[in-house]
C-alpha atoms as a PDB file:
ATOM      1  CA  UNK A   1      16.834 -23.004  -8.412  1.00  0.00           C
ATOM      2  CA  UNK A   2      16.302 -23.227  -4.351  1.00  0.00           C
ATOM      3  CA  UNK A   3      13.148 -24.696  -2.833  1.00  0.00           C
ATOM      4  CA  UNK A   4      11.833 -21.127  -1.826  1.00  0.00           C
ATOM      5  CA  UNK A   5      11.738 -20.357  -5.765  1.00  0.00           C
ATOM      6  CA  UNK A   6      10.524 -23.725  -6.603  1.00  0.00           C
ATOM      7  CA  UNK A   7       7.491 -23.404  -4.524  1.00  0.00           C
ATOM      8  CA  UNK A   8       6.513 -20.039  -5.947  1.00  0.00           C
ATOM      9  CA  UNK A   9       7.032 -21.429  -9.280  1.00  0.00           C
ATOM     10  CA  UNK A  10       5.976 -25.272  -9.810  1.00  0.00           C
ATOM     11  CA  UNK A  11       3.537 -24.618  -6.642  1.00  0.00           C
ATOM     12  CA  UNK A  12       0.323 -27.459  -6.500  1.00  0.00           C
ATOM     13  CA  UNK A  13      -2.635 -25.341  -7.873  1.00  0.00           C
ATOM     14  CA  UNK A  14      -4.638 -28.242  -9.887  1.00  0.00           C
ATOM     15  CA  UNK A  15      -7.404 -28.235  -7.580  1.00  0.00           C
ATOM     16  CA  UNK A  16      -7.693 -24.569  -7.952  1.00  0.00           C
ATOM     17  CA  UNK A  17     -10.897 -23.724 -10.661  1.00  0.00           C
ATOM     18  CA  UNK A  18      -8.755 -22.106 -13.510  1.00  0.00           C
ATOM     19  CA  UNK A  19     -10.634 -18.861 -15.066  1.00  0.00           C
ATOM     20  CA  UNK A  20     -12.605 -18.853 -18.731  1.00  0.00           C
ATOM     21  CA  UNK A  21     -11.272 -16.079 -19.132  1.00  0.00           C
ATOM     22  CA  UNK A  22      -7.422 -16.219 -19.843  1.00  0.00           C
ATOM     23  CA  UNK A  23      -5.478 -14.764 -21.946  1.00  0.00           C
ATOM     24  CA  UNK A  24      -1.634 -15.141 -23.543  1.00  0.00           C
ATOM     25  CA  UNK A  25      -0.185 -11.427 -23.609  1.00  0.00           C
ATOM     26  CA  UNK A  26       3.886 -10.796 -24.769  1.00  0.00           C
ATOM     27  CA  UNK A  27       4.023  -7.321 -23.556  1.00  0.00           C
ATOM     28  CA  UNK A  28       3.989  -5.920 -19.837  1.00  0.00           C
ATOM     29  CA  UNK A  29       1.964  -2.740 -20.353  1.00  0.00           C
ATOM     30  CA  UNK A  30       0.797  -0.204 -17.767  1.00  0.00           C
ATOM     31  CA  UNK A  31      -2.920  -0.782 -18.648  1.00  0.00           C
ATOM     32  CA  UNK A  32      -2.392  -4.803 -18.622  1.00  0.00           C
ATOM     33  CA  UNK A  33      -0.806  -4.518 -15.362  1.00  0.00           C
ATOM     34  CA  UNK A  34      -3.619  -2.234 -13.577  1.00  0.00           C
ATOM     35  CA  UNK A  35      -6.152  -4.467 -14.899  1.00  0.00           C
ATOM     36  CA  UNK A  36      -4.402  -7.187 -13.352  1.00  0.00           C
ATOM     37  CA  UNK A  37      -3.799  -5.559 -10.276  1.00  0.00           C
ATOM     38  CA  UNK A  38      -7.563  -4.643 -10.211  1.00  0.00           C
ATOM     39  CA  UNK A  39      -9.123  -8.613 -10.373  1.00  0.00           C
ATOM     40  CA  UNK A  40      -6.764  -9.286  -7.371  1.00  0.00           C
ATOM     41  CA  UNK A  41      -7.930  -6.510  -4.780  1.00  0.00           C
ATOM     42  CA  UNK A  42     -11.537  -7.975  -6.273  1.00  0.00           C
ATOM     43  CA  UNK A  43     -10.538 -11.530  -5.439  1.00  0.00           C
ATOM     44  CA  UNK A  44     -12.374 -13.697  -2.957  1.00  0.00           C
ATOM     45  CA  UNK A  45      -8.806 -14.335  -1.374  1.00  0.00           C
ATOM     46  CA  UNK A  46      -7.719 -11.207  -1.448  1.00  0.00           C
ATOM     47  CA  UNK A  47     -10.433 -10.315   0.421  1.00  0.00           C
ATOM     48  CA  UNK A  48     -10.224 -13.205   2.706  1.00  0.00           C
ATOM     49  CA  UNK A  49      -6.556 -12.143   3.716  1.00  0.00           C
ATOM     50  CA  UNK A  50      -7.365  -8.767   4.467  1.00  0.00           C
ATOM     51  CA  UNK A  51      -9.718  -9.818   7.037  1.00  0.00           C
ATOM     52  CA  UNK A  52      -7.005 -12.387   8.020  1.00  0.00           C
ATOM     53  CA  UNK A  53      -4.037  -9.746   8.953  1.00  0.00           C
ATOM     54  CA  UNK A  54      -7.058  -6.986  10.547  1.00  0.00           C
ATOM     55  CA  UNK A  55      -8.871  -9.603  12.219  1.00  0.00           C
ATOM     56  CA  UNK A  56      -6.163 -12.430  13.213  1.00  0.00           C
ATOM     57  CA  UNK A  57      -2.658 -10.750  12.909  1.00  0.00           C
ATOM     58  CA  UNK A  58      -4.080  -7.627  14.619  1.00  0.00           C
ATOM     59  CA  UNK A  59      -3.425  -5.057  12.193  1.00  0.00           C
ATOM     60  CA  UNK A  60      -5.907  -2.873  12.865  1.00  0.00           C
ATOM     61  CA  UNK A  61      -4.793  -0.044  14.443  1.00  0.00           C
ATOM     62  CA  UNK A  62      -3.151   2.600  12.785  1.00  0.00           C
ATOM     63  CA  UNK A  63       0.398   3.015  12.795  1.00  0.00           C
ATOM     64  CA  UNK A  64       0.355   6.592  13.724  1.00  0.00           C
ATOM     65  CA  UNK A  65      -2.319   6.420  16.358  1.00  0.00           C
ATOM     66  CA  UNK A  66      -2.556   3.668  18.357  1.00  0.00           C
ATOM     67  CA  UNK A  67      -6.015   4.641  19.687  1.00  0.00           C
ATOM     68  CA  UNK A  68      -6.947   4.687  15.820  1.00  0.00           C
ATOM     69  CA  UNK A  69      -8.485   1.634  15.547  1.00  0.00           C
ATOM     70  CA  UNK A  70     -11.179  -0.803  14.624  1.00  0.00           C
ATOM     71  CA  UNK A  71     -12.241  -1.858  18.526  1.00  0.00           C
ATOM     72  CA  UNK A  72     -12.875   1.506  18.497  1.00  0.00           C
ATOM     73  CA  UNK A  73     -14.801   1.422  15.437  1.00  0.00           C
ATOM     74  CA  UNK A  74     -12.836   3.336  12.824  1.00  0.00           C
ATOM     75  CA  UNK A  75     -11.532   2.129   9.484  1.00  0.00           C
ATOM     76  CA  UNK A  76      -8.138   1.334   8.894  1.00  0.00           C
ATOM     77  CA  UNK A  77      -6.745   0.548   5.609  1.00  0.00           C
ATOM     78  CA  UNK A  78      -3.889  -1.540   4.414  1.00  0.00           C
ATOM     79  CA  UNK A  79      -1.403   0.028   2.198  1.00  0.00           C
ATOM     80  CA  UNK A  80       1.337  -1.728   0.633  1.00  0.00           C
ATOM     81  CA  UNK A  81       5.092  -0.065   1.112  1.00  0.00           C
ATOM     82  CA  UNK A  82       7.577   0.199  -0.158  1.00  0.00           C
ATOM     83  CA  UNK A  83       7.019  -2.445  -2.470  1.00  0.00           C
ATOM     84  CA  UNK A  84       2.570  -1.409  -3.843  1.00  0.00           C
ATOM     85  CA  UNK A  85       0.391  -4.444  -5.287  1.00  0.00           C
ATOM     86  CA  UNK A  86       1.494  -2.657  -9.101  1.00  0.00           C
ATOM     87  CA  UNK A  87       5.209  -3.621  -8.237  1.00  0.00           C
ATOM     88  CA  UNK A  88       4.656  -7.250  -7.023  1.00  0.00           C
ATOM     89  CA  UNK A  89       2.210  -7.645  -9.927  1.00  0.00           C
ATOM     90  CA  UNK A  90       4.771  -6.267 -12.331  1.00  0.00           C
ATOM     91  CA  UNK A  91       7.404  -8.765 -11.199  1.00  0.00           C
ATOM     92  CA  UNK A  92       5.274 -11.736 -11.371  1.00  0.00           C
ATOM     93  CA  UNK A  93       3.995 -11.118 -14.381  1.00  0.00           C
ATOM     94  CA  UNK A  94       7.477 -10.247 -15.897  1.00  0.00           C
ATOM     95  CA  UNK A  95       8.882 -13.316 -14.693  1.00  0.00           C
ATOM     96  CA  UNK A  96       6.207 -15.063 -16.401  1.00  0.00           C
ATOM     97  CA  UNK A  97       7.007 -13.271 -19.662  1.00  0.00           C
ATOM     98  CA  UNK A  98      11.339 -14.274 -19.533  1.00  0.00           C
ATOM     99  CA  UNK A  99      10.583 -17.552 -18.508  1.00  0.00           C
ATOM    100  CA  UNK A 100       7.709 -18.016 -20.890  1.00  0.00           C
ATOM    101  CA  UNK A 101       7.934 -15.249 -23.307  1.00  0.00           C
ATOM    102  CA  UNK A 102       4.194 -14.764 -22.585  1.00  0.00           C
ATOM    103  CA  UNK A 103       1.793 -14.378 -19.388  1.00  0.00           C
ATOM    104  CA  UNK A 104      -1.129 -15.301 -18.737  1.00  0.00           C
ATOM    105  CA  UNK A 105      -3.433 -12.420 -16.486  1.00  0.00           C
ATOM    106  CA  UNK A 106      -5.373 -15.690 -13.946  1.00  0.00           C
ATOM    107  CA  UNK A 107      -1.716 -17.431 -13.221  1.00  0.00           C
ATOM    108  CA  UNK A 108      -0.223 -13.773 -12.624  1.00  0.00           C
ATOM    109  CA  UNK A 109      -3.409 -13.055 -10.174  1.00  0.00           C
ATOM    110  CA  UNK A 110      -2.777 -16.747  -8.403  1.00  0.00           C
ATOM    111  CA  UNK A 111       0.536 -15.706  -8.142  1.00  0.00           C
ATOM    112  CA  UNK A 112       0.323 -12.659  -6.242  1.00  0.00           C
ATOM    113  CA  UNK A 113      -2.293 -14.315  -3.704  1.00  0.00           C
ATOM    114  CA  UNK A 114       0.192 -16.254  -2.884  1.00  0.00           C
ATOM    115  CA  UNK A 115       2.691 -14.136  -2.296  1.00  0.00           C
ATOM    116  CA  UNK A 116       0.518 -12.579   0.086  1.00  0.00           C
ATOM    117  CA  UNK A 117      -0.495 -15.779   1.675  1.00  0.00           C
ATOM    118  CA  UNK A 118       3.120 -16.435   2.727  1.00  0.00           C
ATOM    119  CA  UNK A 119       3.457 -12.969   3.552  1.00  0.00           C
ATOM    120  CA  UNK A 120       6.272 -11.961   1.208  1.00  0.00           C
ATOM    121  CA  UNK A 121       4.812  -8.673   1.042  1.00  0.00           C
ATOM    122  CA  UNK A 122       5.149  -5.738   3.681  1.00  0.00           C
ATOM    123  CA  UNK A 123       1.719  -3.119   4.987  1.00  0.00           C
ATOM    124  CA  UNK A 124       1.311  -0.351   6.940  1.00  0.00           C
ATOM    125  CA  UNK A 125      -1.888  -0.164   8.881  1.00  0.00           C
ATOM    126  CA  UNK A 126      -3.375   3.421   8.424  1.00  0.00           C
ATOM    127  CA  UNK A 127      -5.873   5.277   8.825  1.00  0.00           C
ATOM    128  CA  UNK A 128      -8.218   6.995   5.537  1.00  0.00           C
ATOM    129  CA  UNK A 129      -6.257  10.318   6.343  1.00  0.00           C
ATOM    130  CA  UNK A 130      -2.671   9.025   6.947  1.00  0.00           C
ATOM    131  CA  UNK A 131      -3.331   6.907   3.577  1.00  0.00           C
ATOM    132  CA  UNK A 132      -4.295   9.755   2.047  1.00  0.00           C
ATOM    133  CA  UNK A 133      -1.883  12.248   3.006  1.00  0.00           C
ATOM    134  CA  UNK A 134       1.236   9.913   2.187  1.00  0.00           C
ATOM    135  CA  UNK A 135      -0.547   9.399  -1.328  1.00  0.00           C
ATOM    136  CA  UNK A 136      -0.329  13.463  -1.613  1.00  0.00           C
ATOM    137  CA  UNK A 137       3.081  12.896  -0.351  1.00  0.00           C
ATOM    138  CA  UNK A 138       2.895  15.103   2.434  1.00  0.00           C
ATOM    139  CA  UNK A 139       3.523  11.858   5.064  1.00  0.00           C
ATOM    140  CA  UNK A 140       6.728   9.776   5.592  1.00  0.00           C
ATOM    141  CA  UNK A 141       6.377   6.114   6.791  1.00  0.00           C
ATOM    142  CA  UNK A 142       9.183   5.086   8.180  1.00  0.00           C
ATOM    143  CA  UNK A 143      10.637   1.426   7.873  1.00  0.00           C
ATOM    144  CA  UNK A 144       9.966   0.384  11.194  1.00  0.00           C
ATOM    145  CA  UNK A 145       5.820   0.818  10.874  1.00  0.00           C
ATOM    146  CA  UNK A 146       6.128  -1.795   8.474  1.00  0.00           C
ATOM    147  CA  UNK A 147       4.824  -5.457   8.537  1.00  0.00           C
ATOM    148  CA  UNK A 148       5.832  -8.300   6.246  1.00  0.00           C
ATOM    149  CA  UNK A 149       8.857 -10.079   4.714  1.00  0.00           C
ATOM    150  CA  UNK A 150       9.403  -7.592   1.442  1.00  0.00           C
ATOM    151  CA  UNK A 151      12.944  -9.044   1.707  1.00  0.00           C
ATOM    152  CA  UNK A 152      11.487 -12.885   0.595  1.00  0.00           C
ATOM    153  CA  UNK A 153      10.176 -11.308  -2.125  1.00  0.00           C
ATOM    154  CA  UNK A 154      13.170  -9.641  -3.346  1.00  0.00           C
ATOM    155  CA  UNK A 155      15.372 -12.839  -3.214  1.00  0.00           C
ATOM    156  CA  UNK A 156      13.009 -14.272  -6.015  1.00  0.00           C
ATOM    157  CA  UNK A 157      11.786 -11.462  -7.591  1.00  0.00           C
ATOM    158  CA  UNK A 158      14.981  -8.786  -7.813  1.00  0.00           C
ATOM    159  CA  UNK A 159      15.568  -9.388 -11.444  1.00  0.00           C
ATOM    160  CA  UNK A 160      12.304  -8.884 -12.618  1.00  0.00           C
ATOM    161  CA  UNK A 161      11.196  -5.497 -10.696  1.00  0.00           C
ATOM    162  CA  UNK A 162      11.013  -2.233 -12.540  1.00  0.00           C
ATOM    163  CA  UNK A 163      13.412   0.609 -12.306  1.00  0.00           C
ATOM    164  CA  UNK A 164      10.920   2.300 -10.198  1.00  0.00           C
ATOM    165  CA  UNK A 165      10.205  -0.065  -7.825  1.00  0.00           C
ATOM    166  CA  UNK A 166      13.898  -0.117  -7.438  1.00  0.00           C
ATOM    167  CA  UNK A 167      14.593   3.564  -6.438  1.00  0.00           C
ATOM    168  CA  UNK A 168      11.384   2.746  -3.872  1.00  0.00           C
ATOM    169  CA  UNK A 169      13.500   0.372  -2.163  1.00  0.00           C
ATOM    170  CA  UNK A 170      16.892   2.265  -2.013  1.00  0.00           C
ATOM    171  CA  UNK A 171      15.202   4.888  -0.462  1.00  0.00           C
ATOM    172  CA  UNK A 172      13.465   2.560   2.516  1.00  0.00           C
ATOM    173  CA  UNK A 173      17.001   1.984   3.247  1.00  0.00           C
ATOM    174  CA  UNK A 174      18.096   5.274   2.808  1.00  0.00           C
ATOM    175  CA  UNK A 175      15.011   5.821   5.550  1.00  0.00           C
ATOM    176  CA  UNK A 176      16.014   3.718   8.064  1.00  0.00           C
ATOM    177  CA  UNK A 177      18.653   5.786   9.421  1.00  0.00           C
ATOM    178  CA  UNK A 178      16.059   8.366  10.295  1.00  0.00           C
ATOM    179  CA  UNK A 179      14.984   8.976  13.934  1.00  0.00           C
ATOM    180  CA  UNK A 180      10.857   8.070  13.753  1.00  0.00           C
ATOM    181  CA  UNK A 181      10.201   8.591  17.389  1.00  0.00           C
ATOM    182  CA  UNK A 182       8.899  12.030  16.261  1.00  0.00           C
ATOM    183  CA  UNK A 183       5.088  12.492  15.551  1.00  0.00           C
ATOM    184  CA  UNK A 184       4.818  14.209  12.141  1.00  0.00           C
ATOM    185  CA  UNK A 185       4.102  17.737  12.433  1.00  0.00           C
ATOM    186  CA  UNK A 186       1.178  16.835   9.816  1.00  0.00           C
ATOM    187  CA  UNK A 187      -0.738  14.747  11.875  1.00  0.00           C
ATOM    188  CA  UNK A 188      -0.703  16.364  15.058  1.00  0.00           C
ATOM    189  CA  UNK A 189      -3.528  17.066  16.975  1.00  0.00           C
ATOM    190  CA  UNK A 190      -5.872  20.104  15.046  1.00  0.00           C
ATOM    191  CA  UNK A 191      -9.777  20.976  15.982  1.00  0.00           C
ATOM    192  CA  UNK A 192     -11.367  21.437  12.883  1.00  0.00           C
ATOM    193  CA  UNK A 193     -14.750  23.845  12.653  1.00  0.00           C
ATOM    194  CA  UNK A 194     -17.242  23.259  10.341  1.00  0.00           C
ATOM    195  CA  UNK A 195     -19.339  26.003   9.681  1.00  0.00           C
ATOM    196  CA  UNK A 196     -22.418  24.452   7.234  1.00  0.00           C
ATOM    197  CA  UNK A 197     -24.112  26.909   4.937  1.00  0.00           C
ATOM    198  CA  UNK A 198     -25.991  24.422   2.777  1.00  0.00           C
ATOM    199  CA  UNK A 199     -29.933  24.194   3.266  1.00  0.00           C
ATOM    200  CA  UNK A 200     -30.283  20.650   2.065  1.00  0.00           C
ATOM    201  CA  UNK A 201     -27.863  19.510   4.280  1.00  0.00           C
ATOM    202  CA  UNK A 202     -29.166  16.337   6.197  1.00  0.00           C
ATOM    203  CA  UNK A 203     -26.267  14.141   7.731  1.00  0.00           C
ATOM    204  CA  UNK A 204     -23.221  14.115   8.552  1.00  0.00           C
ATOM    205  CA  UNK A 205     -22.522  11.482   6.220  1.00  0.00           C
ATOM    206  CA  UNK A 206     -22.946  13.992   3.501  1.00  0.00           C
ATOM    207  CA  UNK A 207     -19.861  15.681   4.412  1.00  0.00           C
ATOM    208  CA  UNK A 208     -16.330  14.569   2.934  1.00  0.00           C
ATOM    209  CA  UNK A 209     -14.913  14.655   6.113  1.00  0.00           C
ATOM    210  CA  UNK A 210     -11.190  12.733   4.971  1.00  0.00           C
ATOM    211  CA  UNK A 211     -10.661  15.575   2.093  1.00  0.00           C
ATOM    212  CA  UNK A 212     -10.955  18.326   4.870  1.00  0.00           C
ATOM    213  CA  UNK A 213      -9.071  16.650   7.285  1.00  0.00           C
ATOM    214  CA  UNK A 214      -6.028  16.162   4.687  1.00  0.00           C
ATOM    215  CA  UNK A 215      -6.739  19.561   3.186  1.00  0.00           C
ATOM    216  CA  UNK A 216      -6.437  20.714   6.177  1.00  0.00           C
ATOM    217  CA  UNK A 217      -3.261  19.206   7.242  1.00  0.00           C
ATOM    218  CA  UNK A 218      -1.553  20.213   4.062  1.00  0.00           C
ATOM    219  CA  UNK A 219      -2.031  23.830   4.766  1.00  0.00           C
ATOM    220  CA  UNK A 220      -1.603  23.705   7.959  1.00  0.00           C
ATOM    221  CA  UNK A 221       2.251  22.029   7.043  1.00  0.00           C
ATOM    222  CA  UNK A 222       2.902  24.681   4.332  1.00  0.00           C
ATOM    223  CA  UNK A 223       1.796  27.625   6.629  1.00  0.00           C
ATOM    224  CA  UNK A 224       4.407  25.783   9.411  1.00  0.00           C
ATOM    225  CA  UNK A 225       7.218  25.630   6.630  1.00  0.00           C
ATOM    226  CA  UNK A 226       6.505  29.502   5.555  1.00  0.00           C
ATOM    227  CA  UNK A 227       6.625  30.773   8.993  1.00  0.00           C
ATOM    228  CA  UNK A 228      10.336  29.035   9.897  1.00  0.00           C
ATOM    229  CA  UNK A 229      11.311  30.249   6.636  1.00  0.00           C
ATOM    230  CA  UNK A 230      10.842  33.695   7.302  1.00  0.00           C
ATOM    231  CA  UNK A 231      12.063  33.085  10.751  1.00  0.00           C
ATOM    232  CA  UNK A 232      15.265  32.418   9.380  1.00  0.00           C
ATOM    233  CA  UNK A 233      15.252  35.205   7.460  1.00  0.00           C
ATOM    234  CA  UNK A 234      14.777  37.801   9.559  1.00  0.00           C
ATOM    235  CA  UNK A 235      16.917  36.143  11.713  1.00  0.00           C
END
């Protein structure tokens, strides 16, 4: 065992307040995992290091559009690639579960904090409508745009990952031999009309603005494909 894996796993928590609440489980299920997953993005640290990497590692502009960001006052949001907070979670708690044969949900949470602490993870600053778009999987990120040390956690971590996380990772590299200098088509530049027929409408506030904007997108990218299909056609 190196140093780097010693410190993840006989690290010095004693001073840390455990939780009344933990539990022994033998079985890595989907539910177990989310639920886990859930009281870390709810943590106090978690929290804390958010602010940490927007605030103090500058990460708070979006990765698409540089004048997307929060000195200008817009939200940007983290998002974990290519390895999400369910992957990392997975590992840690499977690694628990060999080395334990059980795992207990507060030391799995720790865990992960950590791991972000030391920055073994990798984010993509974005903003509510890039987030949103990739998540309909209608926007690449490309390998570049991303910020961390993913490969840290991989030397500890490999043999406990899921088969998904896996393919997630063979395609980043797969990705890196595409040309990114390209603005997506998706998230080019679009004026957007909104005609409001509702009486009780008070604020603009009221409007989803973020599901327009990516509905919008999307079928503007579908009409794009259509057209150079027929193109090519009648060509």
């Amino acid at each position: 065992m190196n140093t780097l894996e010693k410190s993840i796993t006989i690290k010095d928590i004693d001073d840390i307040p455990k939780s009344n609440y933990s539990f022994e489980y033998t079985e890595l299920s989907t539910n177990r995992i989310k639920k886990i997953e859930k009281m870390i993005r709810k943590s106090f640290e978690y929290r804390i290091w958010i602010l940490f990497l927007k605030n103090t590692l500058n990460l708070n502009r979006c990765a698409f559009y540089e004048g997307y960001s929060m000195s200008n006052s817009f939200t940007i949001e983290l998002h974990h690639y290519p390895i999400n907070l369910y992957d990392i979670t997975y590992a840690v708690a499977n690694k628990h579960l060999q080395e334990k044969e059980y795992f207990i949900t507060s030391e799995v949470a720790e865990e992960v904090c950590m791991l972000h602490y030391l920055f073994y993870i990798s984010v993509v600053p974005l903003s509510p409508s890039a987030h949103k778009l990739y998540h309909e999987g209608e926007l690449e990120i490309h390998p570049d745009l991303v910020k961390g040390s993913w490969g840290e956690f991989l030397n500890i971590y490999n043999k406990y990952i899921s088969s998904d996380c896996k393919e997630k990772i063979n395609k980043m590299e797969n990705d890196k031999e595409k040309d990114y200098k390209d603005f997506p088509k998706i998230l080019h530049k679009n004026e957007i009309y909104i005609h409001i027929t509702d009486d009780n409408f008070k604020s603009i506030s009221d409007i989803n603005l973020n599901k327009i904007l990516v509905d919008k997108s999307i079928k503007k990218l579908k009409q794009t494909s259509r057209e150079e299909a027929i193109k090519c056609l009648t060509n």
